[in-house]
Protein backbone atom coordinates (compact mmCIF):
# COMPACT_ATOMS: atom_id res chain seq x y z
CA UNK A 1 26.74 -50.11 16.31
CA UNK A 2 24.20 -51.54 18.42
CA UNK A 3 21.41 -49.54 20.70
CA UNK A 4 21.95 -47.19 23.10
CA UNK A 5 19.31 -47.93 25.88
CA UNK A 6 18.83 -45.57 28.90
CA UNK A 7 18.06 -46.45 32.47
CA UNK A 8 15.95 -43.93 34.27
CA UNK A 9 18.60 -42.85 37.04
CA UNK A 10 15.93 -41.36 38.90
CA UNK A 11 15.49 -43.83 41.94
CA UNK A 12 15.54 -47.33 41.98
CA UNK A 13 18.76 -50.15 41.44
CA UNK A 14 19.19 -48.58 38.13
CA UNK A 15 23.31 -49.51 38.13
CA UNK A 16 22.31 -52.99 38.12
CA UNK A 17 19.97 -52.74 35.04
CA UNK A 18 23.15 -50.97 33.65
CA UNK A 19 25.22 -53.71 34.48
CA UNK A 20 22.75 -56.18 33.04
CA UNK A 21 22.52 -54.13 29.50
CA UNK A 22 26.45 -53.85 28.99
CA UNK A 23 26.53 -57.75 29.32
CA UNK A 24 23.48 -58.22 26.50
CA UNK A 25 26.44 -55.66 24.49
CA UNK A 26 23.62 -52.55 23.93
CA UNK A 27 25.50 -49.42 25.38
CA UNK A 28 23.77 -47.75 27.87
CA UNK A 29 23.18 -44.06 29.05
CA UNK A 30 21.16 -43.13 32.59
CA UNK A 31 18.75 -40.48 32.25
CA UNK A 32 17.82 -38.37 34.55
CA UNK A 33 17.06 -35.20 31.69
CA UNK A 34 14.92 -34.54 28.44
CA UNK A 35 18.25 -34.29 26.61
CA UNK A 36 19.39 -37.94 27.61
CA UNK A 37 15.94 -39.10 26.47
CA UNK A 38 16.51 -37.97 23.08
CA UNK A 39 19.78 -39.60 22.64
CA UNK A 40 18.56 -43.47 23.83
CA UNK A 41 16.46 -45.87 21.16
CA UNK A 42 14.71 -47.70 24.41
CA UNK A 43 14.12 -46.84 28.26
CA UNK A 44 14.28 -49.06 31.42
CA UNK A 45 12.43 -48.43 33.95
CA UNK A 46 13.46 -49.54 37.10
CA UNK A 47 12.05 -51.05 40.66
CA UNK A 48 11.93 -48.65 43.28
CA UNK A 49 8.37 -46.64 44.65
CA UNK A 50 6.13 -46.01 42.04
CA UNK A 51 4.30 -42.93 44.17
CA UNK A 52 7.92 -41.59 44.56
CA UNK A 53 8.87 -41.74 41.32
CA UNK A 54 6.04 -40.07 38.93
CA UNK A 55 6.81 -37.20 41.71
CA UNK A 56 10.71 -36.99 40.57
CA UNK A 57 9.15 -37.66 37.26
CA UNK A 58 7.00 -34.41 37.34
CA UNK A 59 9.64 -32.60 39.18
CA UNK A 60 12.21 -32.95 36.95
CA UNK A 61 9.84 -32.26 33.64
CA UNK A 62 9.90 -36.29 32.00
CA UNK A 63 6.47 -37.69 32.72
CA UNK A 64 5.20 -36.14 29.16
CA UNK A 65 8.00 -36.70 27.51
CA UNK A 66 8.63 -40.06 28.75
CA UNK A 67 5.10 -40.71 27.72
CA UNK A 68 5.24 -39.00 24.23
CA UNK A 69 9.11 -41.39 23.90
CA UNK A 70 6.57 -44.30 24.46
CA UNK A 71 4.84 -43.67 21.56
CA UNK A 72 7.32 -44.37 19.02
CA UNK A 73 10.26 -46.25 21.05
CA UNK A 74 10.49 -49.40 23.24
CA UNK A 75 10.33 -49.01 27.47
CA UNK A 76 10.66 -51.89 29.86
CA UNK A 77 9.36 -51.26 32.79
CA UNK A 78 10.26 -53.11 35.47
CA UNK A 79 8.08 -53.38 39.20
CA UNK A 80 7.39 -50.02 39.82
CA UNK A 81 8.23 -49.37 36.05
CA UNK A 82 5.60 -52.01 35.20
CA UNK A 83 3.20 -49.59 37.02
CA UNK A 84 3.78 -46.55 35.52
CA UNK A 85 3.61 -48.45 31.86
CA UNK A 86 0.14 -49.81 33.35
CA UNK A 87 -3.32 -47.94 31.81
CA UNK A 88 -5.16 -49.17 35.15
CA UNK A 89 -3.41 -48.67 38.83
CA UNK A 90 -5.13 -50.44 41.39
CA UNK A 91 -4.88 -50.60 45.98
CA UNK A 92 -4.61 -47.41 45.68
CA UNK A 93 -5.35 -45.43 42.08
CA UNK A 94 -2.90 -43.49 40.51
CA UNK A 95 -1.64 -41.50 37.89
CA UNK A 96 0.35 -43.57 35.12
CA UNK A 97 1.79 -43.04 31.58
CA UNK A 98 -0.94 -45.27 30.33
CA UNK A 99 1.30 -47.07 27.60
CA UNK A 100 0.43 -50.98 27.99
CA UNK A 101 -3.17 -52.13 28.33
CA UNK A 102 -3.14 -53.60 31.57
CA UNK A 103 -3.97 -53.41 35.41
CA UNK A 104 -2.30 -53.61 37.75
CA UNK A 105 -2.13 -53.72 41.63
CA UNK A 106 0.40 -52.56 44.03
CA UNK A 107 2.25 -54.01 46.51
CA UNK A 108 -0.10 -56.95 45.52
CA UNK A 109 1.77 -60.34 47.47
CA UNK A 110 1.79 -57.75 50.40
CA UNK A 111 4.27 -55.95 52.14
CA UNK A 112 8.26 -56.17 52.46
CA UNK A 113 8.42 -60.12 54.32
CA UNK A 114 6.42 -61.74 51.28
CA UNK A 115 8.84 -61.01 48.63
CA UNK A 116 10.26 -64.14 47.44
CA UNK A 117 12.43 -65.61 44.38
CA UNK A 118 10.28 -68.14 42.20
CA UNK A 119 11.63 -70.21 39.10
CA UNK A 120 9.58 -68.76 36.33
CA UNK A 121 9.52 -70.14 32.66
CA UNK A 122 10.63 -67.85 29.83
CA UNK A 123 10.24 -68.98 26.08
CA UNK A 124 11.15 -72.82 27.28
CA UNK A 125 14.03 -71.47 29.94
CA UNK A 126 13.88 -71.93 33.70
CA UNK A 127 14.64 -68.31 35.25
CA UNK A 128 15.08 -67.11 38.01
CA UNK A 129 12.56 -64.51 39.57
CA UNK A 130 13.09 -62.21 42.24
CA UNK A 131 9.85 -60.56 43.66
CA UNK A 132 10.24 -57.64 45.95
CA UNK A 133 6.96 -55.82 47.32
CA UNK A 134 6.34 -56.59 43.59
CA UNK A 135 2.66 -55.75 42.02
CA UNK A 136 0.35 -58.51 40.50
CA UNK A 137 -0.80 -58.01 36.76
CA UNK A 138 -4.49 -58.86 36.79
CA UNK A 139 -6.00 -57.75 34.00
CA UNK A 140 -3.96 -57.46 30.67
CA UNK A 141 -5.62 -56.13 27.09
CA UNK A 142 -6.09 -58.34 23.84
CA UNK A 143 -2.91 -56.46 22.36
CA UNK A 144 -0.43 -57.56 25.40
CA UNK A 145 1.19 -61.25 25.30
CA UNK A 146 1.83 -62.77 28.38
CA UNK A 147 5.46 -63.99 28.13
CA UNK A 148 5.76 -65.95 31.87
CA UNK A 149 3.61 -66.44 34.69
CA UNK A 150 4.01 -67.52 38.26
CA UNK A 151 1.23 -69.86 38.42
CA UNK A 152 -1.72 -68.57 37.25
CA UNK A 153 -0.65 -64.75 37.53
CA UNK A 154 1.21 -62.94 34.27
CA UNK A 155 5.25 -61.29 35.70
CA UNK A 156 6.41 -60.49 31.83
CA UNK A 157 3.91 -59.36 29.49
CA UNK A 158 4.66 -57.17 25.92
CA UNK A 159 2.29 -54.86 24.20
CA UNK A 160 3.57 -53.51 21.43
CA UNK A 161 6.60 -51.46 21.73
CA UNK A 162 6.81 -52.34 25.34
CA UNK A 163 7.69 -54.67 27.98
CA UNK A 164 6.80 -54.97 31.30
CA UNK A 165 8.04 -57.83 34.29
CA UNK A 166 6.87 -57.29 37.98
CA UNK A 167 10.20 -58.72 39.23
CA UNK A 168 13.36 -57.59 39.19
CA UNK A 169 15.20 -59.25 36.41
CA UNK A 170 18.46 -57.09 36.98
CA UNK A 171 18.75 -59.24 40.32
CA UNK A 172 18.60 -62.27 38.58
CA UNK A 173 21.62 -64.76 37.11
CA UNK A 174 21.85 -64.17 33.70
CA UNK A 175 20.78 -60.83 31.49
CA UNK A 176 18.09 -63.11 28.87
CA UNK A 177 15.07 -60.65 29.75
CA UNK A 178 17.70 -57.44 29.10
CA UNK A 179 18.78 -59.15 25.69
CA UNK A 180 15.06 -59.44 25.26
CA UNK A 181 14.56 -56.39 25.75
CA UNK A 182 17.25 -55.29 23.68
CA UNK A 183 16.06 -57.57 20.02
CA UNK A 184 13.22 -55.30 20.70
CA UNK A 185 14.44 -52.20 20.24
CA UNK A 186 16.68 -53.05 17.53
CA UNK A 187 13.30 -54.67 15.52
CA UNK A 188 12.27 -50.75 16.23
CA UNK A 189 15.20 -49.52 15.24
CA UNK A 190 14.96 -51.31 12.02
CA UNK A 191 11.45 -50.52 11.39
CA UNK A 192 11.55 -47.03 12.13
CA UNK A 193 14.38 -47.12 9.39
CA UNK A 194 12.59 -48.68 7.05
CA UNK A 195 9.65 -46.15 7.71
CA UNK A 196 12.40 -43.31 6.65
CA UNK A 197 13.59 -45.00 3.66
């Protein structure tokens, strides 16, 4: 039986990360409640407005847990989920869950008319990245790997348990970052197991 990996279903295009998951073959459950959480083995994320989303967060009672999940399972955050993983918000602060070493800064190609779809390279793959209002990574810890960049800037890093893209891979052809994403958590499943045995 493979993972069962939640989608925060709390704004964003969270159907389409769902859609993206059932074609890597993990199954998937949104969650939108504490008692979702504890039934998934990894967390997306998604895009949406980072500002409006710790307040559903709070308002519906996850920002703790969700940061207490991070601490033992894999998330993937993914635009505004990469900065609510971030331990540094910049243009403006904010609150964040503080679980990847990195800053990052919003809105940070500018506004709505500079997003844009760039090829990026991914472990010797051309992919396709779609940037919308996306932030830019600029600072990243000596734990986190940068896994692509877009010339000189980092869009998919990992630290740890956790994975983090400032595009919108659930937009793009193909689900390789969601299968990535996916060999993660079952390495954690695995491990967690062996911990337990």
């Amino acid at each position: 039986m493979g993972p069962v990996i939640g989608v925060l279903a709390l704004q964003g295009d969270f159907s389409a990360h769902r859609n993206a998951l059932k074609q890597s073959g993990a199954q998937v459950l949104e969650v939108r409640s504490v008692a979702q959480l504890d039934q998934v083995d990894g967390l997306i994320i998604p895009g949406g407005e980072s500002t409006t989303m710790l307040r559903l967060l709070r308002l519906e009672n996850l920002f703790e847990p969700i940061r207490n999940f991070g601490q033992h399972k894999p998330i993937f955050g993914t635009c505004a989920g990469a900065i609510l993983l971030a331990s540094e918000v910049l243009h403006p602060t904010q609150p964040s869950l503080g679980l990847l070493d990195m800053t990052v800064e919003r809105n940070g190609y500018g506004r709505q008319v500079d997003s844009h779809i760039a090829d990026i390279d991914i472990d010797g793959q051309v992919a396709e990245a779609v940037f919308i209002r996306a932030p830019i990574i600029r600072r990243t810890g000596p734990a986190v790997s940068v896994l692509a960049s877009s010339g000189e800037i980092p869009v998919l890093v990992q630290g740890g348990l956790h994975l983090a893209s400032t595009f919108h891979p659930e937009l793009s052809h193909g689900s390789s970052v969601h299968q990535f994403f996916v060999r993660m958590v079952e390495k954690a499943m695995q491990e967690r197991r062996s911990c337990l045995s």
